[in-house]
Protein backbone atom coordinates (compact mmCIF):
# COMPACT_ATOMS: atom_id res chain seq x y z
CA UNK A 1 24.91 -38.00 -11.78
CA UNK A 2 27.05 -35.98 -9.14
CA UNK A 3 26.89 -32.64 -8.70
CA UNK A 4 29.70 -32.38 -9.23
CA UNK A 5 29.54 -33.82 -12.17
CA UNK A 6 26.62 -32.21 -13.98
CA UNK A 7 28.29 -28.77 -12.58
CA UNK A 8 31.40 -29.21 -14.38
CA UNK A 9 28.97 -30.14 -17.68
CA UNK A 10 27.11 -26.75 -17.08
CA UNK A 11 30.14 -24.74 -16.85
CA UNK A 12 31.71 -26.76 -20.27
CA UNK A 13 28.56 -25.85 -22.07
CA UNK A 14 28.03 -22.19 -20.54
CA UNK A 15 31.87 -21.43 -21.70
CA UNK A 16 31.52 -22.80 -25.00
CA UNK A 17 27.51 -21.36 -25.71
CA UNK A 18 28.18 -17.86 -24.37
CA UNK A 19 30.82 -16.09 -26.22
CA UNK A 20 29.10 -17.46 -29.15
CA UNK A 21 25.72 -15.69 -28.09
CA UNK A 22 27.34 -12.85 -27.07
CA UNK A 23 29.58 -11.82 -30.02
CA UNK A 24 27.98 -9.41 -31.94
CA UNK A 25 27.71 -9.48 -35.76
CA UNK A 26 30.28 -6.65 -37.22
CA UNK A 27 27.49 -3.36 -38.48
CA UNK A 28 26.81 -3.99 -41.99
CA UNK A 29 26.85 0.02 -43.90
CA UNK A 30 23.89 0.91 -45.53
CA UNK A 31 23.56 -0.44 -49.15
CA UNK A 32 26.71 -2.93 -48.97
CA UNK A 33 26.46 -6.47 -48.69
CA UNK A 34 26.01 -8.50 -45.86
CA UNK A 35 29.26 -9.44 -44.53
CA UNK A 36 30.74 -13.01 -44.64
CA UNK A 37 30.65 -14.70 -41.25
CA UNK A 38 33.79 -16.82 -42.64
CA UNK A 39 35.10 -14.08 -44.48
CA UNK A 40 39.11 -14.60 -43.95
CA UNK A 41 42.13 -12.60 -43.69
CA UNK A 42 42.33 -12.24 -47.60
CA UNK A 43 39.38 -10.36 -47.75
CA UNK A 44 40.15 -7.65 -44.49
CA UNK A 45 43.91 -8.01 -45.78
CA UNK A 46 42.58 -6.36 -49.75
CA UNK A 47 39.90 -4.08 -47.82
CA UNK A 48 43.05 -2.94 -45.63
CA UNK A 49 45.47 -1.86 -49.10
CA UNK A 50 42.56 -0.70 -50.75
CA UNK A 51 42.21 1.78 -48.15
CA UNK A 52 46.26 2.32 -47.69
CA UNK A 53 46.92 2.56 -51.41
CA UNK A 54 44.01 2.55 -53.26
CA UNK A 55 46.00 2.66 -56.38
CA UNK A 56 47.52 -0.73 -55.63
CA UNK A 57 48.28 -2.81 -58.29
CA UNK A 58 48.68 -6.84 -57.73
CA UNK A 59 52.27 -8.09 -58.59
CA UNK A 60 50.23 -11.29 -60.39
CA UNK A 61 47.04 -12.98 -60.61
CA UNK A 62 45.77 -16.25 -59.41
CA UNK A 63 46.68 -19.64 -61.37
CA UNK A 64 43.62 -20.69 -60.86
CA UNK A 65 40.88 -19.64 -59.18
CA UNK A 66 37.67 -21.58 -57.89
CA UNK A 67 33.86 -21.17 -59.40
CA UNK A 68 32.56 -20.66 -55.65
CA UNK A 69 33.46 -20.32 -52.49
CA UNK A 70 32.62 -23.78 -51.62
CA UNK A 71 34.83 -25.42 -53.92
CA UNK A 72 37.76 -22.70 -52.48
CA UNK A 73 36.93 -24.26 -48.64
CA UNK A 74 36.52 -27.63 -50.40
CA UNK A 75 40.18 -27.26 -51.62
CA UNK A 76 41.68 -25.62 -48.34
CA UNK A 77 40.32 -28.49 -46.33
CA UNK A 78 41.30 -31.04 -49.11
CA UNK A 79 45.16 -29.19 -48.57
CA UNK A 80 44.71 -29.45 -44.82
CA UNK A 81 43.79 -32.93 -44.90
CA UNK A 82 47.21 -34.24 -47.34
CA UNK A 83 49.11 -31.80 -45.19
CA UNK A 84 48.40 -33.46 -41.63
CA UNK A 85 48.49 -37.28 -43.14
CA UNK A 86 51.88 -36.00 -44.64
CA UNK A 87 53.07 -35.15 -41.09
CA UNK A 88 51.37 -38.06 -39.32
CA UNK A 89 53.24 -40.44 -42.23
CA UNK A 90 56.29 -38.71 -41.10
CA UNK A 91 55.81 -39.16 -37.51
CA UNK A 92 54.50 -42.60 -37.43
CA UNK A 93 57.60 -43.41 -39.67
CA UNK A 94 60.24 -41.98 -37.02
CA UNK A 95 58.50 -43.81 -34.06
CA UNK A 96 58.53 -46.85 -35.76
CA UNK A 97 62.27 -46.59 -36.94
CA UNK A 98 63.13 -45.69 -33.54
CA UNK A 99 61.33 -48.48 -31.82
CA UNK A 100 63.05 -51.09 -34.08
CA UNK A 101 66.66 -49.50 -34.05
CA UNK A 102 65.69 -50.06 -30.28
CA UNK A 103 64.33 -53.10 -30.72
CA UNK A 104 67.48 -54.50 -33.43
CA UNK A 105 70.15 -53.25 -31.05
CA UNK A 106 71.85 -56.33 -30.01
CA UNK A 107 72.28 -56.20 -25.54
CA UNK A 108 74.69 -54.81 -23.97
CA UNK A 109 76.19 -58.08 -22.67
CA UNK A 110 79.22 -58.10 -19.93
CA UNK A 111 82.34 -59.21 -21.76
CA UNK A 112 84.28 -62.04 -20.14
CA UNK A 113 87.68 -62.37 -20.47
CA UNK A 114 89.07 -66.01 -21.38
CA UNK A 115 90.45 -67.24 -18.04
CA UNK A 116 93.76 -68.69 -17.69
CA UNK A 117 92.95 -72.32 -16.04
């Protein structure tokens, strides 16, 4: 292997390996739970209007809401997944329509005018 090579590998991993090593695990208080490493905006969003307006009422309530949280990241990546084969559909759809439309357009041929022999 270069040198080159196996520096550009070091620097790939050291980039990637680092800021995860580095980042520092938010300080859990005394007596509360441990925090959620994948914790998402919902949670720091209802933390953040329980502290603005702590007598905040919710407009409505969930339809439905899953047992666990692995069914809830189960579903999101279920929604994810129909979402981008929705949009790749989509897109494969227009390329092909294009390429035929291209394909079905008859030539552009000169046009010759009957001659008068």
């Amino acid at each position: 292997m270069k040198a080159r090579t196996g520096l550009t590998w070091l620097a790939i991993v050291l980039l990637t390996v680092l800021p995860l090593w580095f980042a520092a695990a938010p300080p859990a208080e005394p007596g509360a739970e441990a925090p959620s490493v994948f914790g998402g905006a919902d949670e720091r969003a209802q933390q953040a209007i329980g502290t603005i307006a702590p007598h905040y009422k919710p407009w409505f309530s969930p339809v439905f809401e899953p047992a666990s949280g692995e069914i809830a990241s189960l579903l999101f990546a279920l929604q994810a997944a129909v979402g981008a084969g929705v949009i790749g559909f989509w897109l494969g759809m227009s390329v092909a329509r294009e390429r035929a439309r291209r394909a079905g357009a008859p030539q552009q041929e000169p046009v010759q005018e009957p001659r008068a022999d």
